[in-house]
C-alpha atoms as a PDB file:
ATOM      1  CA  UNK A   1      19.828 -36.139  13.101  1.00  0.00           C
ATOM      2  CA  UNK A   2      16.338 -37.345  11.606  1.00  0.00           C
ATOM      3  CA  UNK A   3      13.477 -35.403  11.049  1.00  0.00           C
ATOM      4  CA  UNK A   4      10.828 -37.394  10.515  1.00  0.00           C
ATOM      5  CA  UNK A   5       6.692 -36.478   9.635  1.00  0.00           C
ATOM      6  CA  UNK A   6       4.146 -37.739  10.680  1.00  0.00           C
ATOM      7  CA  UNK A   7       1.769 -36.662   7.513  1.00  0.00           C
ATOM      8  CA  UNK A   8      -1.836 -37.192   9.405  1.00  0.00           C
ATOM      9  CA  UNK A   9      -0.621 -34.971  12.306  1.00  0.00           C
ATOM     10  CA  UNK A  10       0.995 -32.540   9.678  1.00  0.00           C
ATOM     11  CA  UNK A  11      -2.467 -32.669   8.027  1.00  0.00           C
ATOM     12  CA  UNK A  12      -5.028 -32.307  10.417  1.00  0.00           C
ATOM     13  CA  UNK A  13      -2.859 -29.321  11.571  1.00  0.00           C
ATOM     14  CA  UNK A  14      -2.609 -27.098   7.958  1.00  0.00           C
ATOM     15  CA  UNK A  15      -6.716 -28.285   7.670  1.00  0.00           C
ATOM     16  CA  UNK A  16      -7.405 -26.689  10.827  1.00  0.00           C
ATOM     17  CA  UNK A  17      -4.916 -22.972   9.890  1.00  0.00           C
ATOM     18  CA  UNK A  18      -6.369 -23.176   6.332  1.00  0.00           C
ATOM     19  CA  UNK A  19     -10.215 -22.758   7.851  1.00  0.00           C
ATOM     20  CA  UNK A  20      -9.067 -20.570  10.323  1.00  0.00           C
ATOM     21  CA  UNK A  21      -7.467 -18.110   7.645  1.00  0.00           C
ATOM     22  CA  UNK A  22     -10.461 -18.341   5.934  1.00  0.00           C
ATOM     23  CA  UNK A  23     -12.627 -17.616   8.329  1.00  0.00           C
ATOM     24  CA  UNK A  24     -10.845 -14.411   9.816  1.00  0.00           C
ATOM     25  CA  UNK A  25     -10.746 -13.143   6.013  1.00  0.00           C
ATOM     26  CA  UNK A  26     -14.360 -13.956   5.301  1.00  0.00           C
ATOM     27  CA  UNK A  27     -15.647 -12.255   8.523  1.00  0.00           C
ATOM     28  CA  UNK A  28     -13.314  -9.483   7.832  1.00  0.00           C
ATOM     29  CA  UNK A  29     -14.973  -9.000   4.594  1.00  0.00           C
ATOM     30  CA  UNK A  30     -18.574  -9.459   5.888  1.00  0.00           C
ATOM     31  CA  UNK A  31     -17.991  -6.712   8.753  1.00  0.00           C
ATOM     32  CA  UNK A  32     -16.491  -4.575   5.933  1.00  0.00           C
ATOM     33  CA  UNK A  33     -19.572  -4.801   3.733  1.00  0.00           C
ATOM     34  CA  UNK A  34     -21.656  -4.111   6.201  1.00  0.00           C
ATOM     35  CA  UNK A  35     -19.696  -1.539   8.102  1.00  0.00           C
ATOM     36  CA  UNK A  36     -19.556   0.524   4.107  1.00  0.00           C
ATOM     37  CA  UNK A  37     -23.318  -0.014   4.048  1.00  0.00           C
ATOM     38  CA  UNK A  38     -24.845   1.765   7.278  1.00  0.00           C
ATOM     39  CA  UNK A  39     -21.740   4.144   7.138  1.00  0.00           C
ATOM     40  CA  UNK A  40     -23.009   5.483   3.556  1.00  0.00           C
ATOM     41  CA  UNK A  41     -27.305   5.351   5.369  1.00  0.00           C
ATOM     42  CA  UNK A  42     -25.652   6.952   8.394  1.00  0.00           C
ATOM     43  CA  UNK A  43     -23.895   9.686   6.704  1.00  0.00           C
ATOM     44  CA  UNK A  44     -26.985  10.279   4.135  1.00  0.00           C
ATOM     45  CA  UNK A  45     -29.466  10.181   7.256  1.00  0.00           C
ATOM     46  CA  UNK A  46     -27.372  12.514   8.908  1.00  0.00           C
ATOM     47  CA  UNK A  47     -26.910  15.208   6.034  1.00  0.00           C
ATOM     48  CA  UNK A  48     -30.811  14.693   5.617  1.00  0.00           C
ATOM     49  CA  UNK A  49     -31.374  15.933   9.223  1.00  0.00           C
ATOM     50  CA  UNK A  50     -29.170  18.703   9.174  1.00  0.00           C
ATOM     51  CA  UNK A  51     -30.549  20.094   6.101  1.00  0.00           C
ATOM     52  CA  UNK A  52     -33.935  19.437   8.032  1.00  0.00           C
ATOM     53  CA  UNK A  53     -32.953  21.632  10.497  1.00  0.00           C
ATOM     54  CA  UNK A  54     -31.535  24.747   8.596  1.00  0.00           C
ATOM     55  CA  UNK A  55     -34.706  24.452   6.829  1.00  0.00           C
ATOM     56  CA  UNK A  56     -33.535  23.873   3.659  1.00  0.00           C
ATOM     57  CA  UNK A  57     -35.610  20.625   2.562  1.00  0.00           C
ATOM     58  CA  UNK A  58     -38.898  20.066   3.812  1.00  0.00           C
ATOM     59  CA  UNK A  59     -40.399  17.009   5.290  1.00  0.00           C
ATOM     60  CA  UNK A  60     -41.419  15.475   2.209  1.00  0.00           C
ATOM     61  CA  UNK A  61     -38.795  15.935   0.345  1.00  0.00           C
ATOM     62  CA  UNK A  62     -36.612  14.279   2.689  1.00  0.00           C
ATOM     63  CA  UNK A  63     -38.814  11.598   2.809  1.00  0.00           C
ATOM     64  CA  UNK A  64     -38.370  10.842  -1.083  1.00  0.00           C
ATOM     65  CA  UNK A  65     -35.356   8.959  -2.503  1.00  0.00           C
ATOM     66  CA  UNK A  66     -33.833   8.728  -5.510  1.00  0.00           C
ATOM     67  CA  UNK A  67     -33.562   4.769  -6.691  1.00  0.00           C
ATOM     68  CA  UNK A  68     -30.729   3.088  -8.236  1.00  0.00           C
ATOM     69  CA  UNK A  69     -32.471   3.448 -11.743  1.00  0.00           C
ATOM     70  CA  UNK A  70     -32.990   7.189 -11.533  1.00  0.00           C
ATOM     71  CA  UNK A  71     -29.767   7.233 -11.095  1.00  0.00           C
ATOM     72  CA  UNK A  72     -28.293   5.344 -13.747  1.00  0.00           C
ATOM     73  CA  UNK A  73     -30.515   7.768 -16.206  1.00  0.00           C
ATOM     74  CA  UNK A  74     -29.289  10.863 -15.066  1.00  0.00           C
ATOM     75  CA  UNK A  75     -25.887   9.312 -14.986  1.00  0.00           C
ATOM     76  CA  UNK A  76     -26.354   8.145 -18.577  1.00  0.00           C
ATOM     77  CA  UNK A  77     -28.075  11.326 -19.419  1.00  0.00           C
ATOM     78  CA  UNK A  78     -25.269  13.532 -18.518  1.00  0.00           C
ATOM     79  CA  UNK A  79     -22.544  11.325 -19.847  1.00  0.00           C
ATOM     80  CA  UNK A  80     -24.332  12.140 -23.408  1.00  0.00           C
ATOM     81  CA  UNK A  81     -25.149  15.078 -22.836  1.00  0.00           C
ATOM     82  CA  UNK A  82     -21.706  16.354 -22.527  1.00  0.00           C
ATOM     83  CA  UNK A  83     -18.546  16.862 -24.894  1.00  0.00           C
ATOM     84  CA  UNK A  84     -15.871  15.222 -22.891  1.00  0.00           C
ATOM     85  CA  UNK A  85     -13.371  15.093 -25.638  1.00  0.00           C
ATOM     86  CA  UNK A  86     -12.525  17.135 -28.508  1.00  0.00           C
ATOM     87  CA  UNK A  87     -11.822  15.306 -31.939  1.00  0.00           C
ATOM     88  CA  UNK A  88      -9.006  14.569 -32.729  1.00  0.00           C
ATOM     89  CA  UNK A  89      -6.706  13.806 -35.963  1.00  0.00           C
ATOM     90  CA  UNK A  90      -5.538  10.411 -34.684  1.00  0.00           C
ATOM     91  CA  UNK A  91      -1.967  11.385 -36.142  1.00  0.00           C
ATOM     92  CA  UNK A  92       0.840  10.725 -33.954  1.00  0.00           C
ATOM     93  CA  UNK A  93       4.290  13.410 -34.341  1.00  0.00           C
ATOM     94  CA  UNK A  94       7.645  12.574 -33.263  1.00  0.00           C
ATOM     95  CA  UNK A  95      10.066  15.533 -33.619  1.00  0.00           C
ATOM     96  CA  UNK A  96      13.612  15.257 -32.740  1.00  0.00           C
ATOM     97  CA  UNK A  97      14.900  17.878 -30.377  1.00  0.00           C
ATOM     98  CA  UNK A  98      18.437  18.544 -30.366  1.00  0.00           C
ATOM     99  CA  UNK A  99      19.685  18.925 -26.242  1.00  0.00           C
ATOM    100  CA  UNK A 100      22.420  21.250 -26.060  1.00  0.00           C
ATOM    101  CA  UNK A 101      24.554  20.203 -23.023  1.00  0.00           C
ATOM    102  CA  UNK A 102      24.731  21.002 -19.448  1.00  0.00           C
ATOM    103  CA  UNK A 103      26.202  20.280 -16.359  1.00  0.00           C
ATOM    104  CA  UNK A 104      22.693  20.090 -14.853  1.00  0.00           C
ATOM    105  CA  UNK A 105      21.420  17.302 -16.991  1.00  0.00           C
ATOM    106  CA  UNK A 106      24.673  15.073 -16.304  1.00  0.00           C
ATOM    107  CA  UNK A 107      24.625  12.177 -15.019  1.00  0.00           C
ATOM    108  CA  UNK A 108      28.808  11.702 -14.259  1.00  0.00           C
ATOM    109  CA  UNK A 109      28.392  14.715 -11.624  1.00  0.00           C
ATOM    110  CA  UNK A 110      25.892  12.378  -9.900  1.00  0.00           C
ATOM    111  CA  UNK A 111      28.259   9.473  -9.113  1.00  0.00           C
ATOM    112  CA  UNK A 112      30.337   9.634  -6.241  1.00  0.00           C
ATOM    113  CA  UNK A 113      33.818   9.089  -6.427  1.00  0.00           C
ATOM    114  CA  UNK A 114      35.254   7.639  -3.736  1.00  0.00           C
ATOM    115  CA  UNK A 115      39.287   8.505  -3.722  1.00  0.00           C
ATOM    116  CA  UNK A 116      41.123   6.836  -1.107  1.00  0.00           C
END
């Protein structure tokens, strides 16, 4: 038996499933982007309206949002603002613990033995 190829055919026909697979994963990640961007509008219009509607915000208010820089200063603003971490000696201790045994921490009584 002789398998032979004919390397145009075999070609033409991995050209054709390579743009294929790349155009099902670039449309997939197209409708994804999009689909993440009116989700987040969708969910922020419809928190706005609610809130309208228990009369918590008023109409101007919920006509004003905040922009991408406003948000980066208060982001930066808290971030300095607050003590995340406490200072620290930067000295590393190792002590030796002696285990006393048990049955409990052994691993022989978790092997099966299989007698026949």
């Amino acid at each position: 038996m002789q398998l032979i190829f004919q390397i145009p055919e075999v070609m033409i026909e991995g050209g054709i499933i390579a743009v294929i697979g790349y155009s099902i994963v670039f449309s997939a990640l197209v409708g994804l982007y999009f689909s993440f961007f009116y989700v987040g509008k969708l969910l922020a219009w419809n928190t706005r309206r609610k809130l309208a509607v228990a009369g918590k915000i008023t109409a101007k208010e919920m006509e004003s949002e905040v922009t991408g820089e406003e948000a980066a200063a208060i982001a930066a603003a808290i971030f300095l603002c607050r003590d995340l971490h406490d200072d620290e000696s930067d000295v590393i201790t190792i002590k030796r613990v002696s285990k006393v045994y048990s049955p409990w921490s052994s691993k022989i009584y978790g092997l099966r033995n299989y007698s026949r």
